[in-house]
C-alpha atoms as a PDB file:
ATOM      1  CA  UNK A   1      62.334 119.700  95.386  1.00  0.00           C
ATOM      2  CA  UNK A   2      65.818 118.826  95.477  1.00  0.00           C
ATOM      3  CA  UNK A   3      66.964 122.250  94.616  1.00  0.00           C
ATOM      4  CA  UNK A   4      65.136 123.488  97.564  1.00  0.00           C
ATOM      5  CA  UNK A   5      67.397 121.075 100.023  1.00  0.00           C
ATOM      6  CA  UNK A   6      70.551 122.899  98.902  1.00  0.00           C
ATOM      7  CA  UNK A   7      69.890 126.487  98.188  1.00  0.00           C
ATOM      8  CA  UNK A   8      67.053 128.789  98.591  1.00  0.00           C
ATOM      9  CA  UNK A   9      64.091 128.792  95.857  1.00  0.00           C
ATOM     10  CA  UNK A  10      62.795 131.452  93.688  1.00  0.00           C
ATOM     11  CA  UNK A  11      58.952 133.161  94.840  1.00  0.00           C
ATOM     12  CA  UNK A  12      57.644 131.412  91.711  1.00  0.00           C
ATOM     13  CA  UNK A  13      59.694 128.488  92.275  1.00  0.00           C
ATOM     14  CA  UNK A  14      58.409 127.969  95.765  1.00  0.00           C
ATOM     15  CA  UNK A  15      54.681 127.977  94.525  1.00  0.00           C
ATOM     16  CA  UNK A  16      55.441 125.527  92.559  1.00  0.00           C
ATOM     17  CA  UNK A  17      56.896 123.482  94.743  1.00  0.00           C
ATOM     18  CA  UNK A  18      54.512 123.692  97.428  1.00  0.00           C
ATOM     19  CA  UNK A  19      51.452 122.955  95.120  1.00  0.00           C
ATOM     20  CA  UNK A  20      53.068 119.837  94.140  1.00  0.00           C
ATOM     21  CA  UNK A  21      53.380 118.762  97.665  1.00  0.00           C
ATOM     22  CA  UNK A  22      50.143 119.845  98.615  1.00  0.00           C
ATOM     23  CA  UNK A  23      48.965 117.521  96.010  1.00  0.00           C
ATOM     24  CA  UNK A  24      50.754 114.844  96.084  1.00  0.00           C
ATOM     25  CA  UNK A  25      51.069 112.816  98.816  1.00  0.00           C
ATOM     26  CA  UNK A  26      53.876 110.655  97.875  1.00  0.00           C
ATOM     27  CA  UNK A  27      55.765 113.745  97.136  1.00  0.00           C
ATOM     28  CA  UNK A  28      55.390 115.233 100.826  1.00  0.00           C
ATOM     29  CA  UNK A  29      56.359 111.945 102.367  1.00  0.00           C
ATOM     30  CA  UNK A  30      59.981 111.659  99.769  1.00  0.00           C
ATOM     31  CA  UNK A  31      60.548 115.426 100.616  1.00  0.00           C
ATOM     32  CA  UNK A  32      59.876 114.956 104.416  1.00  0.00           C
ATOM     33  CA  UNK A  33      62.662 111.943 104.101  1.00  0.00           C
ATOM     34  CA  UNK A  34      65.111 113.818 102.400  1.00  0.00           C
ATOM     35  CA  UNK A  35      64.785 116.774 105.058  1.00  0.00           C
ATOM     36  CA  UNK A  36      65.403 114.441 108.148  1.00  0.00           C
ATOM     37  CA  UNK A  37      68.425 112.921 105.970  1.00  0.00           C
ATOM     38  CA  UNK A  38      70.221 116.102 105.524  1.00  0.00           C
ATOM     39  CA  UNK A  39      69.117 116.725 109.489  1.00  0.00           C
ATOM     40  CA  UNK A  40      70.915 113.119 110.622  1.00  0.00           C
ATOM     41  CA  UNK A  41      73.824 113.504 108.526  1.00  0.00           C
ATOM     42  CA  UNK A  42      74.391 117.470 109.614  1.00  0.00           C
ATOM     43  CA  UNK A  43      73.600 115.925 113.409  1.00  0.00           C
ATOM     44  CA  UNK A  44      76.549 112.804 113.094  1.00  0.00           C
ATOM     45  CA  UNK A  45      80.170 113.993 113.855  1.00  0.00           C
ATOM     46  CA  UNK A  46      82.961 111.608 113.071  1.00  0.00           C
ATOM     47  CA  UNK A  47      85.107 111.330 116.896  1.00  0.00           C
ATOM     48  CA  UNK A  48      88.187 110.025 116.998  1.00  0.00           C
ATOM     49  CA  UNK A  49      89.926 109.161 119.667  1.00  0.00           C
ATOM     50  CA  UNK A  50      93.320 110.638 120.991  1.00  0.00           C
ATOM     51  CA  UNK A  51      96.597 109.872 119.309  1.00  0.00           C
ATOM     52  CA  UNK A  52      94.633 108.970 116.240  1.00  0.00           C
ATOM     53  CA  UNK A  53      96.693 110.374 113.728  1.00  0.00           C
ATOM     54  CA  UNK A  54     100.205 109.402 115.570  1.00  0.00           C
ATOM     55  CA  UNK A  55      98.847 105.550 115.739  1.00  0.00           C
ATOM     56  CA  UNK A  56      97.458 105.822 111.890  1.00  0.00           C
ATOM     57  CA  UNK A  57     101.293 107.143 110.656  1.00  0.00           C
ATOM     58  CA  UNK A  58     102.915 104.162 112.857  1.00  0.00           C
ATOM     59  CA  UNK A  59     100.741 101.870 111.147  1.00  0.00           C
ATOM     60  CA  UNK A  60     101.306 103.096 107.488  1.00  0.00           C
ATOM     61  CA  UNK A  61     105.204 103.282 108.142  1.00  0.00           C
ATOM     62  CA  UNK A  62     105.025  99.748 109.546  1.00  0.00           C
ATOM     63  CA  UNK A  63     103.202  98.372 106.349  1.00  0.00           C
ATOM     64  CA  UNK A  64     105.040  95.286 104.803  1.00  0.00           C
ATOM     65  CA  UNK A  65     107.009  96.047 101.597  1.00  0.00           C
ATOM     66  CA  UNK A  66     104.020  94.549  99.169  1.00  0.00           C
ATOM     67  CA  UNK A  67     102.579  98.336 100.375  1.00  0.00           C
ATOM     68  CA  UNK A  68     104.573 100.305  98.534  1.00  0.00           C
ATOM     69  CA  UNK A  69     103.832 103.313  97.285  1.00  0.00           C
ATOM     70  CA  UNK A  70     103.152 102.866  93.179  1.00  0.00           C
ATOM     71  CA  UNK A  71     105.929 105.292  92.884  1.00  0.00           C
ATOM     72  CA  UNK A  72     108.488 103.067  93.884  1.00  0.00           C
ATOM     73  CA  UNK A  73     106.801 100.090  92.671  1.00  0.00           C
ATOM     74  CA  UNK A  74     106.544 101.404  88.961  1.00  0.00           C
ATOM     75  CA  UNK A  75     109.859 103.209  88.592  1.00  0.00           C
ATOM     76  CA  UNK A  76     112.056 100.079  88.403  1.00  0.00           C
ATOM     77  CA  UNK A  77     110.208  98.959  85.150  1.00  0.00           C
ATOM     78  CA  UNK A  78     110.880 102.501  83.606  1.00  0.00           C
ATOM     79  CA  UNK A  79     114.426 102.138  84.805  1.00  0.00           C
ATOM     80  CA  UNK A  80     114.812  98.783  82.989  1.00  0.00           C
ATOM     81  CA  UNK A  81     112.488 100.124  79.436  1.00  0.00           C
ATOM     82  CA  UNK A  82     114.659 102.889  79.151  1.00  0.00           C
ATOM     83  CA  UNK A  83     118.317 101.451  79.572  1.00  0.00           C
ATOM     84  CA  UNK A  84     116.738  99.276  77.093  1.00  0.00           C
ATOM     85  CA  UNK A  85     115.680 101.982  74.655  1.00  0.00           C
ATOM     86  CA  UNK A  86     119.194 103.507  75.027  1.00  0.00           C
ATOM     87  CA  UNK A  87     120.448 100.318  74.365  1.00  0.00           C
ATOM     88  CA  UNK A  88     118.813  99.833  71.599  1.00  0.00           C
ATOM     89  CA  UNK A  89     119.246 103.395  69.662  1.00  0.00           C
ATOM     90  CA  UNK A  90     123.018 102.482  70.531  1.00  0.00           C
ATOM     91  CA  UNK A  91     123.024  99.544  68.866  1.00  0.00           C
ATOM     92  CA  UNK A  92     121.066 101.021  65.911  1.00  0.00           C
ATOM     93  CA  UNK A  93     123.873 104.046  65.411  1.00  0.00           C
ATOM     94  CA  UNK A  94     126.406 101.785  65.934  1.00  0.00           C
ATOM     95  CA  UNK A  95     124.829  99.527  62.906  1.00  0.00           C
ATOM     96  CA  UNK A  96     124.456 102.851  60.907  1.00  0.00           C
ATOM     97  CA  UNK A  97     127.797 103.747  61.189  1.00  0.00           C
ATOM     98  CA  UNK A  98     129.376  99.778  60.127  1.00  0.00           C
ATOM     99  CA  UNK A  99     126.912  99.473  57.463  1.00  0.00           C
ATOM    100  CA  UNK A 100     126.358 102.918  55.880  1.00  0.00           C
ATOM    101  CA  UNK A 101     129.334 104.847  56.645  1.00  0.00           C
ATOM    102  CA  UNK A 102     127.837 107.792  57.694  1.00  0.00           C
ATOM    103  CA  UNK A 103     124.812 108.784  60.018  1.00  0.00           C
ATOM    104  CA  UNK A 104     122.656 110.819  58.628  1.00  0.00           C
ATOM    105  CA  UNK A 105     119.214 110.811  58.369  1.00  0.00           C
ATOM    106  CA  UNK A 106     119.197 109.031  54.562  1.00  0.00           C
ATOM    107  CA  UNK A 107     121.375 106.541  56.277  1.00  0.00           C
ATOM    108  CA  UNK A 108     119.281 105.779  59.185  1.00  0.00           C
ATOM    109  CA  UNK A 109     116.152 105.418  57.029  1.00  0.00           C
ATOM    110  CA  UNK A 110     118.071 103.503  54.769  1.00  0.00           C
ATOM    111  CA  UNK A 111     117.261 106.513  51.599  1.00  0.00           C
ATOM    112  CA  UNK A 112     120.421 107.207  50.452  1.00  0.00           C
ATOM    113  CA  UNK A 113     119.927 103.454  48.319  1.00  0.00           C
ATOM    114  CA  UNK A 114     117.348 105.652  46.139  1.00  0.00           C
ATOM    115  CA  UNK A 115     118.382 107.891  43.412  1.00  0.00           C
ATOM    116  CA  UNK A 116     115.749 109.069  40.635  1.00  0.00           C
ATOM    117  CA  UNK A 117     117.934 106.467  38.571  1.00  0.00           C
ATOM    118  CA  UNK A 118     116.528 103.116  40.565  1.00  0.00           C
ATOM    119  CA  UNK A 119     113.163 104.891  42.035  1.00  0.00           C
ATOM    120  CA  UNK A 120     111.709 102.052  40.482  1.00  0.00           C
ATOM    121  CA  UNK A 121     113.551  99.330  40.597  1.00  0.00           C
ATOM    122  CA  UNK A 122     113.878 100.230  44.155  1.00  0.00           C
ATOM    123  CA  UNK A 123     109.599 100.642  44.191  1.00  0.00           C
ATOM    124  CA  UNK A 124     109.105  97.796  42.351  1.00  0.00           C
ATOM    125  CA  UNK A 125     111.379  95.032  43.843  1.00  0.00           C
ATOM    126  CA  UNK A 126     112.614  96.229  46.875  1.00  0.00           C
ATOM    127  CA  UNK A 127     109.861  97.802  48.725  1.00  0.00           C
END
């Protein structure tokens, strides 16, 4: 039935549909309704008034700061999470460097303390 509302129907197809609606009642009154829904809503046009649009872009442009877009209301907090981040891979290089002597991977992970000679010692007590 619904099918019928939106495109056009089969032969075999429309048989069908118009024996079930020739025998059931309910089904001819629900069909009926949806026909003179689709012929209201195709009938109602949205009017708006002159200067609409220029009176609509005054108002957004004039909407108190709380309005921002989530652009500009989100982008500080990335700002401030990655000057942080930086921060804090600066500080861990800077470690590296003091502690290790060198910055290499090994001595970022902190592997260049294992050699097959303490694998486990290191495995054992220090993991």
């Amino acid at each position: 039935m619904y099918k019928s509302l939106d495109s056009p129907l089969s032969v075999r197809e429309q048989q069908t549909l118009d024996e079930a609606l020739s025998k059931s009642p309910k089904l001819l009154e629900d069909y009926k309704t949806a026909l003179q829904i689709r012929k209201n809503i195709r009938i109602q046009q949205a009017m708006f008034s002159s200067g609409f649009e220029f009176r609509l872009m005054q108002k957004i442009k004039n909407m108190p700061l709380g309005y921002a877009p989530i652009s500009d209301r989100i982008l500080p907090t990335y700002k401030t999470a990655t000057v942080i981040g930086i921060a804090a891979i600066a500080a861990v290089i800077v470690l590296t460097l003091v502690l290790q002597g060198s910055f290499s991977l090994n001595a970022i992970t902190g592997l260049n303390a294992i050699n097959t000679d303490n694998l486990t010692a290191f495995l054992a007590f220090e993991f």
